[in-house]
PDB file of N, CA and C in Angstrom:
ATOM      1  N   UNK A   1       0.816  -1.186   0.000  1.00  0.00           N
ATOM      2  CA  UNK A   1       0.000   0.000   0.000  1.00  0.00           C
ATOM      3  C   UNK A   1       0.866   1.260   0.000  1.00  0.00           C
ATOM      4  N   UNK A   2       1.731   1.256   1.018  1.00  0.00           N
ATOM      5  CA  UNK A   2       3.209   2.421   0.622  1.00  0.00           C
ATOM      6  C   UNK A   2       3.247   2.382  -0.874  1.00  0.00           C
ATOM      7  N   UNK A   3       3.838   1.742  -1.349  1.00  0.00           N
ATOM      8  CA  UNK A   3       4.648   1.634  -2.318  1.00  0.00           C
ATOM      9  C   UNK A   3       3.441   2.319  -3.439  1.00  0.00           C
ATOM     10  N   UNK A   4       2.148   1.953  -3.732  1.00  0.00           N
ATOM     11  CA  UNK A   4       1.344   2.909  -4.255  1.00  0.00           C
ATOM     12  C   UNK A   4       1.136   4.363  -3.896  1.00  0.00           C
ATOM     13  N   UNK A   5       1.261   4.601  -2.509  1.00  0.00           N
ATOM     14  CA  UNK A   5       1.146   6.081  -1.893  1.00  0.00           C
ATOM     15  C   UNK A   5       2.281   6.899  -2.557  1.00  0.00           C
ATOM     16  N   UNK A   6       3.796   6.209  -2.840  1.00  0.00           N
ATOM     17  CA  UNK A   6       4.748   6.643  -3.066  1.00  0.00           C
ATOM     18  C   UNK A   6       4.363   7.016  -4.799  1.00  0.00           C
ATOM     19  N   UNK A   7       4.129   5.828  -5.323  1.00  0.00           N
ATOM     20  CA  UNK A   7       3.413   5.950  -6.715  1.00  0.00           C
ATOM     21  C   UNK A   7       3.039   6.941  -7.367  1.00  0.00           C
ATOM     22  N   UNK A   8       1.939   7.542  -6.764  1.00  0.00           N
ATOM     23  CA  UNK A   8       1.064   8.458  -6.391  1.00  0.00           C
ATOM     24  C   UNK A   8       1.737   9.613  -6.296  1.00  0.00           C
ATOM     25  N   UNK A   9       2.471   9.835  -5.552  1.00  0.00           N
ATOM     26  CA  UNK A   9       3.348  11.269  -4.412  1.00  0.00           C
ATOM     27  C   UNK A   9       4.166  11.386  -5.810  1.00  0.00           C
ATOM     28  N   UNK A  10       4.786  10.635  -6.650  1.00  0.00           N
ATOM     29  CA  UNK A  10       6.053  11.183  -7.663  1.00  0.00           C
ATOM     30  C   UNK A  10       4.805  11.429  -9.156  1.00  0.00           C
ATOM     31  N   UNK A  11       3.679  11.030  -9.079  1.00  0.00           N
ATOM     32  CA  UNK A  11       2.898  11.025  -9.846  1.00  0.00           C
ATOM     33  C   UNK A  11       2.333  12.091 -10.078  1.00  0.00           C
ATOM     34  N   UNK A  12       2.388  13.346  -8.810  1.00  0.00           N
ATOM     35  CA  UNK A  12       1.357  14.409  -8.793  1.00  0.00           C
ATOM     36  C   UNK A  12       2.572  15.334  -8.519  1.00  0.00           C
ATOM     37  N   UNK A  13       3.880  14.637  -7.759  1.00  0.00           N
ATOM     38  CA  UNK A  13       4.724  15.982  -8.654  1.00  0.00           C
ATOM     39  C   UNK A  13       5.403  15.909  -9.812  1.00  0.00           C
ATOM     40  N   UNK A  14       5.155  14.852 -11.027  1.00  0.00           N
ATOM     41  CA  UNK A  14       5.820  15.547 -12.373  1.00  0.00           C
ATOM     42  C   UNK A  14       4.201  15.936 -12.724  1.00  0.00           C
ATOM     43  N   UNK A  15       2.728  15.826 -12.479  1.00  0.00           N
ATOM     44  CA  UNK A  15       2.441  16.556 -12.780  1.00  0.00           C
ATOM     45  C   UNK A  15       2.199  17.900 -12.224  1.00  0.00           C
ATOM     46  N   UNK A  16       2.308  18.613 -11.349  1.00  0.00           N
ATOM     47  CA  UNK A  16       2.954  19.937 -10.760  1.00  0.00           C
ATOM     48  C   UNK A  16       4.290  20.569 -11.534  1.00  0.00           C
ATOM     49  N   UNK A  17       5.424  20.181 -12.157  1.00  0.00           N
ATOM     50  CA  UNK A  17       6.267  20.460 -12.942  1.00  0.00           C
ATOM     51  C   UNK A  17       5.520  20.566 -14.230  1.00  0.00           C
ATOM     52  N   UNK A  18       5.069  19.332 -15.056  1.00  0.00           N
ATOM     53  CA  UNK A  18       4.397  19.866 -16.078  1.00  0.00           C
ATOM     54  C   UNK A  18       3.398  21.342 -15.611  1.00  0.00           C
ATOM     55  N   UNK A  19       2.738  20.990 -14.922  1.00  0.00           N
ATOM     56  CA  UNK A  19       2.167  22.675 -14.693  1.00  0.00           C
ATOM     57  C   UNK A  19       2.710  23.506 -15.049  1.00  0.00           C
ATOM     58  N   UNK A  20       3.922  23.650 -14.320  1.00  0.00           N
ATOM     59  CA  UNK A  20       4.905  25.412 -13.843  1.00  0.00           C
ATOM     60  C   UNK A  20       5.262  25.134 -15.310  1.00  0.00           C
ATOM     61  N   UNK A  21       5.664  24.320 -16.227  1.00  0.00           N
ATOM     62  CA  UNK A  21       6.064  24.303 -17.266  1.00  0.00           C
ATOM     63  C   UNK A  21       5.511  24.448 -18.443  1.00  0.00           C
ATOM     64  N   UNK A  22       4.312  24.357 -18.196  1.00  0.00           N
ATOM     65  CA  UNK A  22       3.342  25.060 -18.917  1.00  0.00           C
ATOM     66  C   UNK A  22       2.847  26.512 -19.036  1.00  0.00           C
ATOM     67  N   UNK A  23       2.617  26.575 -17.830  1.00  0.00           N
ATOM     68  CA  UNK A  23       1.940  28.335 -17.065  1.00  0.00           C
ATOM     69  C   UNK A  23       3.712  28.973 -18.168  1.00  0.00           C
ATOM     70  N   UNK A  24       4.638  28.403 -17.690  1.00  0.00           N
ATOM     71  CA  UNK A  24       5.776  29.536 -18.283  1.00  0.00           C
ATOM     72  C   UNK A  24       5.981  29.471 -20.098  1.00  0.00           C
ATOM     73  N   UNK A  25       5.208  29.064 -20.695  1.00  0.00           N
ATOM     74  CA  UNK A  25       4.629  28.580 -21.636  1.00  0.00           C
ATOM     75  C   UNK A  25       4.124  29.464 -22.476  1.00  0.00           C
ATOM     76  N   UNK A  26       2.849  29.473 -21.236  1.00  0.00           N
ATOM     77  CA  UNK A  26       1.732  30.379 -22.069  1.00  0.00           C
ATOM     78  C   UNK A  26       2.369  31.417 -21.849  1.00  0.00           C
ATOM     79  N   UNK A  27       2.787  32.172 -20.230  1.00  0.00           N
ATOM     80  CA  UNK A  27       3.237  33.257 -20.492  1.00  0.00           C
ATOM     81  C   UNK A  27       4.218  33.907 -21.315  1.00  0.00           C
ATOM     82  N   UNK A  28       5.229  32.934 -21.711  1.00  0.00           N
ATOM     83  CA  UNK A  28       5.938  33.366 -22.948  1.00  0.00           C
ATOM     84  C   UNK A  28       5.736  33.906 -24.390  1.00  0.00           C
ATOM     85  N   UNK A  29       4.079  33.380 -24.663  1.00  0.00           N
ATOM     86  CA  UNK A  29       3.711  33.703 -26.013  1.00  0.00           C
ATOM     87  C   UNK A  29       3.391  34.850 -26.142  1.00  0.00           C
ATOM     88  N   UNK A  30       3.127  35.746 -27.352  1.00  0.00           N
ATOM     89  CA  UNK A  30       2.590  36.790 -27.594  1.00  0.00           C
ATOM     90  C   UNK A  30       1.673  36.668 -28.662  1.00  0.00           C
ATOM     91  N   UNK A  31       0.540  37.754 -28.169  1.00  0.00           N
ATOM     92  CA  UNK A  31      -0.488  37.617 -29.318  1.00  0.00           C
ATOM     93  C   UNK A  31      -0.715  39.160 -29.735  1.00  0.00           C
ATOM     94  N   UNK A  32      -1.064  38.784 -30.971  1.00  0.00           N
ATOM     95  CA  UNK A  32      -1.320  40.155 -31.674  1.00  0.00           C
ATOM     96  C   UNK A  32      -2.360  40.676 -32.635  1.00  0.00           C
ATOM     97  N   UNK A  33      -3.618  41.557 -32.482  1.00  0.00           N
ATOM     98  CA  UNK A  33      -4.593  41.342 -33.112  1.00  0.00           C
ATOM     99  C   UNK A  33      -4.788  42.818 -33.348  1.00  0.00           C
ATOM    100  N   UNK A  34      -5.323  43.223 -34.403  1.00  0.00           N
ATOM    101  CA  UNK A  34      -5.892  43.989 -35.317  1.00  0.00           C
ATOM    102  C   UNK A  34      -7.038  44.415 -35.153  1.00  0.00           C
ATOM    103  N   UNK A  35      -7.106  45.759 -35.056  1.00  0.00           N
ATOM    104  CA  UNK A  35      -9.088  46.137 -35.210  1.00  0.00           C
ATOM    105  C   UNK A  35      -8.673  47.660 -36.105  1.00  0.00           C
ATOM    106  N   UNK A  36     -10.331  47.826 -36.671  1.00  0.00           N
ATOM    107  CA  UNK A  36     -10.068  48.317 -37.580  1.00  0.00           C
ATOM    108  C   UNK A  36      -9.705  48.467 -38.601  1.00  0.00           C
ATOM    109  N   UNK A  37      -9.610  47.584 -39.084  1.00  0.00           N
ATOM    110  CA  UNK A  37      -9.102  46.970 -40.098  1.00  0.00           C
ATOM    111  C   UNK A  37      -7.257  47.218 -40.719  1.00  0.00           C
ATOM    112  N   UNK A  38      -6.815  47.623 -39.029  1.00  0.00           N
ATOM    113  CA  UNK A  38      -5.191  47.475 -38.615  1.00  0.00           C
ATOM    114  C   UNK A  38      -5.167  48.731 -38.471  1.00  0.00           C
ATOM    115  N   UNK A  39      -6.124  49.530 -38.019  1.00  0.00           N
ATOM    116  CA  UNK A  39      -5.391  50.944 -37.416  1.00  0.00           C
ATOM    117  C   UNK A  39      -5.390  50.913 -36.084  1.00  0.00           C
ATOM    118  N   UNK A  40      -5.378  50.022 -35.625  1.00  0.00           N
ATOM    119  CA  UNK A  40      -5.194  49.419 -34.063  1.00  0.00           C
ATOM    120  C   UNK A  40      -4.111  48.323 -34.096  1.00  0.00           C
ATOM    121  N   UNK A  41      -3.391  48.205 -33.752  1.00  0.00           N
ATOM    122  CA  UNK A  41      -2.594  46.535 -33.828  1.00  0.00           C
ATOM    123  C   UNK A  41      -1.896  46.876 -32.146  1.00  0.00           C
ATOM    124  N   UNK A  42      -2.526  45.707 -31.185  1.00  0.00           N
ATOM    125  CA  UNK A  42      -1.862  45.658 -30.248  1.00  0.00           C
ATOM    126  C   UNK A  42      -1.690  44.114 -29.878  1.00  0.00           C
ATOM    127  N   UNK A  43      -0.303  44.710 -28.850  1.00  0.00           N
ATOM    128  CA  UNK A  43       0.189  42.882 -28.351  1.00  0.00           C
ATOM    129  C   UNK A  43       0.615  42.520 -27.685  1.00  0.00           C
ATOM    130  N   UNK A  44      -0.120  41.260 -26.842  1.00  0.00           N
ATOM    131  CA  UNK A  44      -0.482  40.958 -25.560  1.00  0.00           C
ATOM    132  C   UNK A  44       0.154  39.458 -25.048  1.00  0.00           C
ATOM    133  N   UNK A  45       0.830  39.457 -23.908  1.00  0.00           N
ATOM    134  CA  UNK A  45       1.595  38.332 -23.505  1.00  0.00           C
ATOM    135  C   UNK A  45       0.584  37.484 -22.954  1.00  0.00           C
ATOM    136  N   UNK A  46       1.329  36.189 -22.601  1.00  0.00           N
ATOM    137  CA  UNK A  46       0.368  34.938 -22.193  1.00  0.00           C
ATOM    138  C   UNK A  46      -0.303  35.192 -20.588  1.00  0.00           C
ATOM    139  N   UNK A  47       0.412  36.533 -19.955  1.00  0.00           N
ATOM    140  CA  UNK A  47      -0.325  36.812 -18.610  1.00  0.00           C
ATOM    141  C   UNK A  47      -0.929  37.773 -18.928  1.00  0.00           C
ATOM    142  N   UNK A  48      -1.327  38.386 -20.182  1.00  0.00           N
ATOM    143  CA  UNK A  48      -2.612  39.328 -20.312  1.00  0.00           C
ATOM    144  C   UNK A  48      -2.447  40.622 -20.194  1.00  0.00           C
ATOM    145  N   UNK A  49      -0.977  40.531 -20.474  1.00  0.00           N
ATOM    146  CA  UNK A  49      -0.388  42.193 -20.049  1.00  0.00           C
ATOM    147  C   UNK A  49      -0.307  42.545 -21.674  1.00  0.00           C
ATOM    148  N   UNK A  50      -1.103  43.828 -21.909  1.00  0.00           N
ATOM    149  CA  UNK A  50      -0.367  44.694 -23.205  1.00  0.00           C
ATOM    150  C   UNK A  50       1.578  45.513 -23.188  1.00  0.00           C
ATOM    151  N   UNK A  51       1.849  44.417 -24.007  1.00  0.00           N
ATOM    152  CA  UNK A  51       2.881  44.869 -24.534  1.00  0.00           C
ATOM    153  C   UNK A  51       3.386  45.450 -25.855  1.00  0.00           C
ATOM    154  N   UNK A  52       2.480  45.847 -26.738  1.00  0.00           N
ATOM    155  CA  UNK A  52       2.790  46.932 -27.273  1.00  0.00           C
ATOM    156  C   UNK A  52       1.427  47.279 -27.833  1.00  0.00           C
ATOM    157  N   UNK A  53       1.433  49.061 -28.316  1.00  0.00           N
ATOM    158  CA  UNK A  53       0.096  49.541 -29.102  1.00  0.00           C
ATOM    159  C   UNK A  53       0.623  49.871 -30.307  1.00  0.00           C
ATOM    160  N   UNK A  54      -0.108  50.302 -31.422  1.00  0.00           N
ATOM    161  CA  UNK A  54       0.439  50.995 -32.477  1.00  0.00           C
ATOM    162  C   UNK A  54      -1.510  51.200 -33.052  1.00  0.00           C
ATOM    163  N   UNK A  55      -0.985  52.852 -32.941  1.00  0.00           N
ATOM    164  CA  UNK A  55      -2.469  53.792 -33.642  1.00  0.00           C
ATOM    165  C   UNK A  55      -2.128  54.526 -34.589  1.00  0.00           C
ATOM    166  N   UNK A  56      -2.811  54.028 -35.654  1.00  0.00           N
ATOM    167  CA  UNK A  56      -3.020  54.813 -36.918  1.00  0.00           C
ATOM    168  C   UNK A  56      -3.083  56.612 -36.006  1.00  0.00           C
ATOM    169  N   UNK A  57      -2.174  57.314 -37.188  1.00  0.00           N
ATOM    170  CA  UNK A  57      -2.028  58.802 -37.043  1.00  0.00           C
ATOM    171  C   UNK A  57      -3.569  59.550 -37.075  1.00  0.00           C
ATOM    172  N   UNK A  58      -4.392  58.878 -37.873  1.00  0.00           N
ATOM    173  CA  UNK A  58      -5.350  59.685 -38.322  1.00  0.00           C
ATOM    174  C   UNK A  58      -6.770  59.262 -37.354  1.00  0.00           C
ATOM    175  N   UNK A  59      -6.642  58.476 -36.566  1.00  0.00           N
ATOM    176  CA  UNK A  59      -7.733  58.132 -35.496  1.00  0.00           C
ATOM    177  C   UNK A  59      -7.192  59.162 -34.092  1.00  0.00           C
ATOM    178  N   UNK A  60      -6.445  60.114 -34.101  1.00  0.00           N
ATOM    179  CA  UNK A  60      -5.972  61.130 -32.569  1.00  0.00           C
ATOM    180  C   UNK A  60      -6.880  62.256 -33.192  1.00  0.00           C
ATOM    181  N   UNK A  61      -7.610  62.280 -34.207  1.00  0.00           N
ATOM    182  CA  UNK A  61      -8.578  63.171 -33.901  1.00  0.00           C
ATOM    183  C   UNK A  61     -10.078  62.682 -33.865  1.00  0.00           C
ATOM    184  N   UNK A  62     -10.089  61.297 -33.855  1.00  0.00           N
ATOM    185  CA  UNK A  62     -11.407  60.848 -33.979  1.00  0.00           C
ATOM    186  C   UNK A  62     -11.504  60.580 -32.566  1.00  0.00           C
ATOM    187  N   UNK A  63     -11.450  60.435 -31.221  1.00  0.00           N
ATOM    188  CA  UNK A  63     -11.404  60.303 -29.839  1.00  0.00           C
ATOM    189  C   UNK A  63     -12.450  58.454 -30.069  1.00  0.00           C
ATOM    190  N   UNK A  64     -13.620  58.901 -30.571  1.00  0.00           N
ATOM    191  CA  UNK A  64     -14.724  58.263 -30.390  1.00  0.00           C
ATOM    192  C   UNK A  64     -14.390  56.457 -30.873  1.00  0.00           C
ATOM    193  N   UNK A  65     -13.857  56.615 -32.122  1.00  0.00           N
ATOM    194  CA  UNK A  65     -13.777  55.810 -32.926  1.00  0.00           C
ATOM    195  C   UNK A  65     -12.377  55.328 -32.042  1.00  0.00           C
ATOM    196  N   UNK A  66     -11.417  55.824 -31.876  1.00  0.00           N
ATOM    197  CA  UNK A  66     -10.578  55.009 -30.995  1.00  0.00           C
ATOM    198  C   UNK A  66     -10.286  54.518 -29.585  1.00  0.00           C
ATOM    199  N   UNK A  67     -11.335  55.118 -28.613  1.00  0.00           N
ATOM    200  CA  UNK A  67     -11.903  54.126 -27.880  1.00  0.00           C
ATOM    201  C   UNK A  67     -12.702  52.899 -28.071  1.00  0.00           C
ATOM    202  N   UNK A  68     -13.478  52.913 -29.478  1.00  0.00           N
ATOM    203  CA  UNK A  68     -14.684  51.479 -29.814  1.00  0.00           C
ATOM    204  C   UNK A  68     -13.369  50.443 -30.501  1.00  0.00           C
ATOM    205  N   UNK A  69     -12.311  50.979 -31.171  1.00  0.00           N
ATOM    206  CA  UNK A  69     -11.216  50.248 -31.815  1.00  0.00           C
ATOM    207  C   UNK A  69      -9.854  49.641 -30.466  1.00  0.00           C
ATOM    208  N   UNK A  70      -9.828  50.582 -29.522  1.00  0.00           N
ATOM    209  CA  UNK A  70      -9.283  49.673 -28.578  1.00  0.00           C
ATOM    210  C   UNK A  70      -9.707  49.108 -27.358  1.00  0.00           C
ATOM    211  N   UNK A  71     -10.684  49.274 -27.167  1.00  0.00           N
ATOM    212  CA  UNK A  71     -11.725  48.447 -26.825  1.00  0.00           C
ATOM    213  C   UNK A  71     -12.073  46.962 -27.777  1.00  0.00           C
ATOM    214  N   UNK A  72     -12.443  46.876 -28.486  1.00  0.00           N
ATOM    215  CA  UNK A  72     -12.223  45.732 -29.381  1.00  0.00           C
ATOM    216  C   UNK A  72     -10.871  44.989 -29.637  1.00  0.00           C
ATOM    217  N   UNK A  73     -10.489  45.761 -29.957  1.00  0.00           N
ATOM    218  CA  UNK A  73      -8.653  45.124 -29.637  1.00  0.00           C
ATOM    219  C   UNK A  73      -8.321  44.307 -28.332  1.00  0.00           C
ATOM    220  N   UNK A  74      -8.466  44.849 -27.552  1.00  0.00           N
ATOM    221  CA  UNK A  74      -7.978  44.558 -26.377  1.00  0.00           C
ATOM    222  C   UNK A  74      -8.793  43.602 -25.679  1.00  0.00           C
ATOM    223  N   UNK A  75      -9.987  43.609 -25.809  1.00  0.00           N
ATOM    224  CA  UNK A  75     -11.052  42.360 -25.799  1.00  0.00           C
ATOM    225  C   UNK A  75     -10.912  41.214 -26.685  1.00  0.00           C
ATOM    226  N   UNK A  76     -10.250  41.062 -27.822  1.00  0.00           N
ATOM    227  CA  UNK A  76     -10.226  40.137 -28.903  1.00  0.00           C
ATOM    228  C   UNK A  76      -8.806  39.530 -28.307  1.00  0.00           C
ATOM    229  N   UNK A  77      -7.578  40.212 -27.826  1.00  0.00           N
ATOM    230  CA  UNK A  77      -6.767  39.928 -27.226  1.00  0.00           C
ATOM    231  C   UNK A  77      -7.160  38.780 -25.953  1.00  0.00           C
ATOM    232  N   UNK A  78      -7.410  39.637 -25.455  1.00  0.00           N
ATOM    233  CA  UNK A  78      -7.656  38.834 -23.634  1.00  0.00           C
ATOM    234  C   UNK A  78      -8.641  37.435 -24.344  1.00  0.00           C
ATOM    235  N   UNK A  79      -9.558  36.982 -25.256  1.00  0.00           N
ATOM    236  CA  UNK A  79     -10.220  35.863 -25.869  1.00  0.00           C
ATOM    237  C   UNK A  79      -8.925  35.214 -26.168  1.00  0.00           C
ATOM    238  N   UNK A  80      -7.969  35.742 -26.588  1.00  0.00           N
ATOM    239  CA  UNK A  80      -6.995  34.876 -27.987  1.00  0.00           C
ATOM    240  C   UNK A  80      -6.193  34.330 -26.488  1.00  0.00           C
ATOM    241  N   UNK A  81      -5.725  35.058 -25.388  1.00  0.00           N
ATOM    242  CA  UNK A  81      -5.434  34.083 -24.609  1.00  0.00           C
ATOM    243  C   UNK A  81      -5.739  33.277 -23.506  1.00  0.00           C
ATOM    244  N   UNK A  82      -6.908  33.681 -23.353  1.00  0.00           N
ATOM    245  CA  UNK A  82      -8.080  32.937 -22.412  1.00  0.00           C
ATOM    246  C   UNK A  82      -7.961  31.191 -23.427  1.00  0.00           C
ATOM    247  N   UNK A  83      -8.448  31.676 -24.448  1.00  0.00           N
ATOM    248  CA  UNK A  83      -8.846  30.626 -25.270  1.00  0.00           C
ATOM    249  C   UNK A  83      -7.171  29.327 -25.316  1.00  0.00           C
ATOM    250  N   UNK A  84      -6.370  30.289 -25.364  1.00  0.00           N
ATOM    251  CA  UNK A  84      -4.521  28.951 -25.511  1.00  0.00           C
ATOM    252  C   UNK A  84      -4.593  28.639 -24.555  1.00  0.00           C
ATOM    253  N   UNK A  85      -4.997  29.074 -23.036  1.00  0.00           N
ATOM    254  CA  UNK A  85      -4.766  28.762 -22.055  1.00  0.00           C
ATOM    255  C   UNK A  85      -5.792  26.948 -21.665  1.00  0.00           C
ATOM    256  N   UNK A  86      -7.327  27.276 -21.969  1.00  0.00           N
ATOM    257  CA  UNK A  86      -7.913  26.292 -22.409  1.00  0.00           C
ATOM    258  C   UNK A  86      -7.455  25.283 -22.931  1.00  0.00           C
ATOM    259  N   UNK A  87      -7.057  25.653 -24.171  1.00  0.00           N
ATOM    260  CA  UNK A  87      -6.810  24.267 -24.990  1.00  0.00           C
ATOM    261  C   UNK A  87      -5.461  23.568 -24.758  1.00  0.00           C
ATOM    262  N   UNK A  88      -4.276  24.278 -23.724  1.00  0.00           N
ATOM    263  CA  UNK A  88      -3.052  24.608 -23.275  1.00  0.00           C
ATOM    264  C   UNK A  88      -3.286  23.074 -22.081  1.00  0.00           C
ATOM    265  N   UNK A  89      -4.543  23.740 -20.965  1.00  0.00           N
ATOM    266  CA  UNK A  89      -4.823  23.007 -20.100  1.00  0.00           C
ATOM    267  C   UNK A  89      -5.186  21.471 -20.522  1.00  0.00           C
ATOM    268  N   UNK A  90      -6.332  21.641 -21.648  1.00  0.00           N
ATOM    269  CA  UNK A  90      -6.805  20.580 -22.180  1.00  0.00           C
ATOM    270  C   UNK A  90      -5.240  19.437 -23.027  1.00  0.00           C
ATOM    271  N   UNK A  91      -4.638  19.847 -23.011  1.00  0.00           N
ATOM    272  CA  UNK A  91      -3.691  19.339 -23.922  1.00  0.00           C
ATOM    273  C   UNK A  91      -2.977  18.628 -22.535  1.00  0.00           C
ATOM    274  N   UNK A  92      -3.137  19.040 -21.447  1.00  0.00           N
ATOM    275  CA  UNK A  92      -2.220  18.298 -20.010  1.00  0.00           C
ATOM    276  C   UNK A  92      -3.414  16.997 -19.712  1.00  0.00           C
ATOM    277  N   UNK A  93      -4.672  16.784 -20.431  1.00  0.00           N
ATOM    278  CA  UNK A  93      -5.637  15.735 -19.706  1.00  0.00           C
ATOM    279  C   UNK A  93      -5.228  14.878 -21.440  1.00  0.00           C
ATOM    280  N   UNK A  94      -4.313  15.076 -22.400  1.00  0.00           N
ATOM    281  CA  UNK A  94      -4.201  14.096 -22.963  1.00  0.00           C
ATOM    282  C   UNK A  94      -5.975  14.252 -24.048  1.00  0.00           C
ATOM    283  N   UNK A  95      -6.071  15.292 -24.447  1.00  0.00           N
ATOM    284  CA  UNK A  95      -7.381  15.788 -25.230  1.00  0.00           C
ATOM    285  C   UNK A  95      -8.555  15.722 -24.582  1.00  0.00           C
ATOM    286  N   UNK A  96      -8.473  15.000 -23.562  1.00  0.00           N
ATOM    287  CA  UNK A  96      -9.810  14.446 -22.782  1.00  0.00           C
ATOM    288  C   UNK A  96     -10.454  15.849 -21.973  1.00  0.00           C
ATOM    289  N   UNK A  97     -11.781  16.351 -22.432  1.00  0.00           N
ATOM    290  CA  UNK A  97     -12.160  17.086 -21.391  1.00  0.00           C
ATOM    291  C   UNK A  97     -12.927  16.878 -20.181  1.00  0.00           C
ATOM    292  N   UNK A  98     -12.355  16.967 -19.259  1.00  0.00           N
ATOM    293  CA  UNK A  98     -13.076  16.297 -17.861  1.00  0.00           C
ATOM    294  C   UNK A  98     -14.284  16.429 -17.535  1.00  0.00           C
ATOM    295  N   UNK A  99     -14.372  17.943 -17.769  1.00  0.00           N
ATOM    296  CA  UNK A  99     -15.789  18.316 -17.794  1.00  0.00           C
ATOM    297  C   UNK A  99     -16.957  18.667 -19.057  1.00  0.00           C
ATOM    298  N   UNK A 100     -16.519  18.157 -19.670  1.00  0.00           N
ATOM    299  CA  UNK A 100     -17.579  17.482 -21.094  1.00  0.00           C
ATOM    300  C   UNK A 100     -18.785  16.397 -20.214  1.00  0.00           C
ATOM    301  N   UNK A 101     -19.757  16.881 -20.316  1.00  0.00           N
ATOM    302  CA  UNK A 101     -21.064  15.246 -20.274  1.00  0.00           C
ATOM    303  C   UNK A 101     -20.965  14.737 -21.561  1.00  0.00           C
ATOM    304  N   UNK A 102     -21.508  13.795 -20.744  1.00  0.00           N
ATOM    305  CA  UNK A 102     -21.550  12.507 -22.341  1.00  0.00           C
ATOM    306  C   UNK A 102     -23.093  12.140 -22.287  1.00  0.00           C
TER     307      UNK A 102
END
């Protein structure tokens, strides 16, 4: 019965390493998305931090239109890595989703 407990104990820490090895993973990636049809382009790391903007010259006098454009940006962002993180996780159960009904 040890000898399973032990089993077990080295079992749940390589998966705890796969974890941290993952999480540093996602946070490594960068994503980068477009609104406006690219007079917005900003880009966002795997912890959800904006790391860079770039605004078309000619939207600093439209105020209106470039709040609804980074607003959209930055929402389409935070999806693009919500969503790797998901399929990131799902990829550690071996495709299987746990919480799928059947």
């Amino acid at each position: 019965m040890f000898e399973n407990m032990g089993d077990m104990g080295k079992m749940l820490e390589g998966m705890q390493e796969n974890a941290k090895k993952l999480q540093a993973e996602l946070e490594s990636k960068t994503f980068k998305v477009k609104s406006g049809g690219g007079m917005v382009e900003l880009a966002i790391n795997g912890k959800g931090e904006v790391t860079d903007i770039n605004i078309d010259n000619s939207l600093l006098e439209d105020k209106d239109s470039l709040q609804i454009l980074l607003i959209g940006a930055i929402n389409d962002a935070y999806k693009m890595v919500e969503q790797n993180r998901q399929k990131s996780a799902l990829g550690m159960f071996g495709g299987m989703n746990p919480f799928e009904s059947k």
